[in-house]
C-alpha atoms as a PDB file:
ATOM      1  CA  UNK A   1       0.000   0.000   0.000  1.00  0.00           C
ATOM      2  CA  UNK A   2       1.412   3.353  -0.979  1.00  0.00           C
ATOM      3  CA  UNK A   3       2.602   5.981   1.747  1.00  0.00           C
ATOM      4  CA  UNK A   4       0.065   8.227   0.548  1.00  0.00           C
ATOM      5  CA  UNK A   5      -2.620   6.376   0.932  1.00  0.00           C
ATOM      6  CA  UNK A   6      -2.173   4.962   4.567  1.00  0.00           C
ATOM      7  CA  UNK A   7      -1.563   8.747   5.090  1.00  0.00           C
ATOM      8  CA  UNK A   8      -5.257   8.948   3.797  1.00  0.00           C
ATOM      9  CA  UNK A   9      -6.757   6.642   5.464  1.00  0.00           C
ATOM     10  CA  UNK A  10      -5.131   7.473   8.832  1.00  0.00           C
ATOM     11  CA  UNK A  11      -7.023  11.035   8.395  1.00  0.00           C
ATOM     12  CA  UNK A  12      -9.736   9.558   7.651  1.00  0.00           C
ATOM     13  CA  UNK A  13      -9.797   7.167  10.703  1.00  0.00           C
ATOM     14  CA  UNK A  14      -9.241  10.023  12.927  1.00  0.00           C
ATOM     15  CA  UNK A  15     -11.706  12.130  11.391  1.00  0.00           C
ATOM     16  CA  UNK A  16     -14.305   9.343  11.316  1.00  0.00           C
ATOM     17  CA  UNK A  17     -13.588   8.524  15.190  1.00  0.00           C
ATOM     18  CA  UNK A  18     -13.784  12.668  15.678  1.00  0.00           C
ATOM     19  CA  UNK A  19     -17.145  12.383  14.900  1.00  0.00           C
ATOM     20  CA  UNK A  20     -18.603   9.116  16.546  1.00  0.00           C
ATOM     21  CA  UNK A  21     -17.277  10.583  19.878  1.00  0.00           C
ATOM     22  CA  UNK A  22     -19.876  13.157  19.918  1.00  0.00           C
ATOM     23  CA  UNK A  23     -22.676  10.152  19.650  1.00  0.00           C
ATOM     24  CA  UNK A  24     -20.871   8.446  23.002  1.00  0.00           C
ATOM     25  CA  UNK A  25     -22.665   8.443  25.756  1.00  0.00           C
ATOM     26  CA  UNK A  26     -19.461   6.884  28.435  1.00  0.00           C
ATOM     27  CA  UNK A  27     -19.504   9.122  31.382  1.00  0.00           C
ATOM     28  CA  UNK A  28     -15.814   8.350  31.702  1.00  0.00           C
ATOM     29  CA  UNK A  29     -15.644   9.717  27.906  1.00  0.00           C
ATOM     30  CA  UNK A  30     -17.884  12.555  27.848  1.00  0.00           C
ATOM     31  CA  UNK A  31     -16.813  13.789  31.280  1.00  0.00           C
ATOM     32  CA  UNK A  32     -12.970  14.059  30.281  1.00  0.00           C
ATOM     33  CA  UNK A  33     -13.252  16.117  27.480  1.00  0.00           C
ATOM     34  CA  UNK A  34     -11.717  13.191  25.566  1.00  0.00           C
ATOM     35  CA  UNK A  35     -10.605  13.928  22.021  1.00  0.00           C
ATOM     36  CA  UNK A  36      -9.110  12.461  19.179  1.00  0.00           C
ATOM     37  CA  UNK A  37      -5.768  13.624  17.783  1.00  0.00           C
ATOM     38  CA  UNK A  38      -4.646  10.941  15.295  1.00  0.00           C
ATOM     39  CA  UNK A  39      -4.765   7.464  14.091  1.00  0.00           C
ATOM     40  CA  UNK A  40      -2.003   4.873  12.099  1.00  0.00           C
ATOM     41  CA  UNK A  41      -3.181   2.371  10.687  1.00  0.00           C
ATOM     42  CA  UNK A  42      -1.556  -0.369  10.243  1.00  0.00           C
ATOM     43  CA  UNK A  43      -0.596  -1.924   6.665  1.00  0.00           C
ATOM     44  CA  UNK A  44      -3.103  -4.729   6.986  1.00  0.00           C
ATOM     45  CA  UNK A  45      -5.693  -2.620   7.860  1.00  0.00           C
ATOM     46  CA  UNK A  46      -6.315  -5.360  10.805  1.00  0.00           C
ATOM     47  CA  UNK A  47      -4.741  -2.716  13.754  1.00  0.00           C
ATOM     48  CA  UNK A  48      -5.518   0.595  14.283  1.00  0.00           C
ATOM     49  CA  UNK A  49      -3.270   3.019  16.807  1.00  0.00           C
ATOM     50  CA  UNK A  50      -5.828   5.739  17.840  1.00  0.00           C
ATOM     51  CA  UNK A  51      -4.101   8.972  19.961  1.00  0.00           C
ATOM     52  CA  UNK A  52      -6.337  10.731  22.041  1.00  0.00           C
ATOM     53  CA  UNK A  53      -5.873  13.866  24.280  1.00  0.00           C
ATOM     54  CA  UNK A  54      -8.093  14.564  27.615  1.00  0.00           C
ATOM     55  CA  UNK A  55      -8.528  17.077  30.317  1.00  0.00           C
ATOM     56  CA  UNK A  56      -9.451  14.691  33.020  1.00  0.00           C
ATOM     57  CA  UNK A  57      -7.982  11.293  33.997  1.00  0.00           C
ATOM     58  CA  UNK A  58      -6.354   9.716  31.202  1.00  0.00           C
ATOM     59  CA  UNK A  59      -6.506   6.171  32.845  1.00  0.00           C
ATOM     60  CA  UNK A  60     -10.287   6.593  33.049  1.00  0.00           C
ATOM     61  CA  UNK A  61     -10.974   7.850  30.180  1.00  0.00           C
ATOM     62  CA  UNK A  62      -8.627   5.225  27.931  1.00  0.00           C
ATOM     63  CA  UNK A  63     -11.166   2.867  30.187  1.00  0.00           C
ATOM     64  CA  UNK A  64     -14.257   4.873  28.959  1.00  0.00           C
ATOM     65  CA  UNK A  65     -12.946   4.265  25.434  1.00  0.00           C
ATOM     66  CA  UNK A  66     -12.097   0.351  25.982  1.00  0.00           C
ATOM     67  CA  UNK A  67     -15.671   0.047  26.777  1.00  0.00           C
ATOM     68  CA  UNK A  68     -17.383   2.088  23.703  1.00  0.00           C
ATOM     69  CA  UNK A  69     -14.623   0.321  21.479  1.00  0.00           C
ATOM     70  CA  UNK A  70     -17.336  -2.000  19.684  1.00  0.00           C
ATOM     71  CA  UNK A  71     -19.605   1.126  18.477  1.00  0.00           C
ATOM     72  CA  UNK A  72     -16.624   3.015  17.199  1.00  0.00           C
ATOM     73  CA  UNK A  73     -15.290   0.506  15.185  1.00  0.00           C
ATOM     74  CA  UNK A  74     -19.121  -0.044  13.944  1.00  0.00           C
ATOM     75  CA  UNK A  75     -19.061   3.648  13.046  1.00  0.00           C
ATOM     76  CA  UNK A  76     -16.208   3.032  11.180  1.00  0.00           C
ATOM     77  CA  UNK A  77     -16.916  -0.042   9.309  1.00  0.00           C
ATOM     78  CA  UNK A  78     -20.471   1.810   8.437  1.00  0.00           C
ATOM     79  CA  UNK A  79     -18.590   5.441   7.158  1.00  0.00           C
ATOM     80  CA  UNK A  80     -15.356   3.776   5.638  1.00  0.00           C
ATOM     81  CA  UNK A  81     -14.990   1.553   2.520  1.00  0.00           C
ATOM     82  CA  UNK A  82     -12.220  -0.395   4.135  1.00  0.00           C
ATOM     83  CA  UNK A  83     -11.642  -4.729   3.263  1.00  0.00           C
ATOM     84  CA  UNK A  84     -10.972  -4.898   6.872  1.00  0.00           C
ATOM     85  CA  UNK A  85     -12.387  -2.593   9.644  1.00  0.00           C
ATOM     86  CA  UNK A  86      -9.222  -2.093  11.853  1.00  0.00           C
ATOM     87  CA  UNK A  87      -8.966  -3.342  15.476  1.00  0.00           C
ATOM     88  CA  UNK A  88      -8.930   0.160  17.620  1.00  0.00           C
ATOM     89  CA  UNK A  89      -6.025   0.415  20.338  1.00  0.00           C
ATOM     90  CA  UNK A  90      -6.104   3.758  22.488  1.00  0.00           C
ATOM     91  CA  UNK A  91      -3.063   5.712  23.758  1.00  0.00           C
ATOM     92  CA  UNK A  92      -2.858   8.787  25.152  1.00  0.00           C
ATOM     93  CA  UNK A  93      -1.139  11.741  23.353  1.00  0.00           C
ATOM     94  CA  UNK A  94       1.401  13.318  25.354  1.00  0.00           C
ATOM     95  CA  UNK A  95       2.199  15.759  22.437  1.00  0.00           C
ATOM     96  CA  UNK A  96       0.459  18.488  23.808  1.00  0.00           C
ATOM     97  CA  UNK A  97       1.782  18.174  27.248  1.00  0.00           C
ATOM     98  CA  UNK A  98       5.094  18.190  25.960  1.00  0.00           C
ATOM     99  CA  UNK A  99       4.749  21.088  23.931  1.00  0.00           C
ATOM    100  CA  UNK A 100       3.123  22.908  26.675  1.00  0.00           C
ATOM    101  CA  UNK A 101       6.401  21.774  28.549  1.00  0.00           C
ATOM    102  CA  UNK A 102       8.380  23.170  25.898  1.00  0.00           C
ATOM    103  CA  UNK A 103       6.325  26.739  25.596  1.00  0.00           C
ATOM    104  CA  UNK A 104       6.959  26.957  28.925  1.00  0.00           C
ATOM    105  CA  UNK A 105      10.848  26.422  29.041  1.00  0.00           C
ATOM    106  CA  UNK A 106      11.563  28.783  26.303  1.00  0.00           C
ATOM    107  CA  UNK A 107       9.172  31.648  28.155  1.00  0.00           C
ATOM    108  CA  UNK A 108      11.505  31.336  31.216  1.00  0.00           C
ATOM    109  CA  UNK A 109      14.551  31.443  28.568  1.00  0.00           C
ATOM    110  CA  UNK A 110      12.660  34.267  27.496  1.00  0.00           C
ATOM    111  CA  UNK A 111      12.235  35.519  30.894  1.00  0.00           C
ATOM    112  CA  UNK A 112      15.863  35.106  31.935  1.00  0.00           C
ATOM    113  CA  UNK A 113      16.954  36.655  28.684  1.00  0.00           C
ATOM    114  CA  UNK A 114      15.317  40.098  29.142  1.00  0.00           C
ATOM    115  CA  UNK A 115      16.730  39.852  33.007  1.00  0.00           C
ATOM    116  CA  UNK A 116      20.348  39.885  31.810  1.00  0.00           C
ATOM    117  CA  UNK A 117      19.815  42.634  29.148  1.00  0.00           C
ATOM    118  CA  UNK A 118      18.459  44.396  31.846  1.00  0.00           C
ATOM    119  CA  UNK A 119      21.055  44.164  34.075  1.00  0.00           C
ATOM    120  CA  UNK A 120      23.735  44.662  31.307  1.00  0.00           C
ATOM    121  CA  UNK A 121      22.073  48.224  30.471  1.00  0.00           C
ATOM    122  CA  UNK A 122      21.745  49.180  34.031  1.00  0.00           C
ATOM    123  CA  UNK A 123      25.570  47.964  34.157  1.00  0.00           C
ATOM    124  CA  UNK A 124      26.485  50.820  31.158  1.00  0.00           C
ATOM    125  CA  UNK A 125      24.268  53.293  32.718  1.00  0.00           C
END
């Protein structure tokens, strides 16, 4: 299968699983805010990696998507012209948090930066 096309259908996994979230009614899903970021499929088409971000518990909430596993990969084997629907395995996304981590090192950089420039002008002064 060409590189493109996985790349295609990975979108369109995400996209499709995007959409049957707001049709879940999980508590542990609904209250966490859970949303998803991305999807690789494997080249079989049998497996399915599915990222998802939260707000709440991530532990809960990958439960909460365990559960409501069976209706999203019905929702995708009813939207997607696929041979095989893939087998859905969630993991959280820890992209965001670590570019929140990394925002938030290069604002004390940032921070530091303007201290010394400071204190060098005060030091010609």
């Amino acid at each position: 299968m060409g590189k493109y096309r996985r790349g295609r259908i990975n979108d369109a996994v995400a996209q499709e699983l995007a959409i049957a979230l707001g049709e879940v009614r999980e508590p542990k899903v609904i209250n966490n805010f859970v949303s998803i970021t991305r999807a690789e499929v494997a080249p079989d088409l049998k497996y399915a990696t599915v990222y998802f971000s939260c707000i709440g518990d991530s532990k809960e909430s990958g439960e909460g998507l365990k559960k409501v596993t069976g209706m999203l990969r019905h929702h995708l084997a009813k939207t997607l012209n696929l041979r095989v629907t893939p087998e859905l395995h969630f993991v959280k996304d820890g992209s965001i948090e670590h570019g929140a981590h990394i925002a938030r090192k290069l604002e004390e950089i940032r921070q530091q930066d303007e201290k010394i420039r400071q204190e060098n002008q005060q030091d010609e002064d």
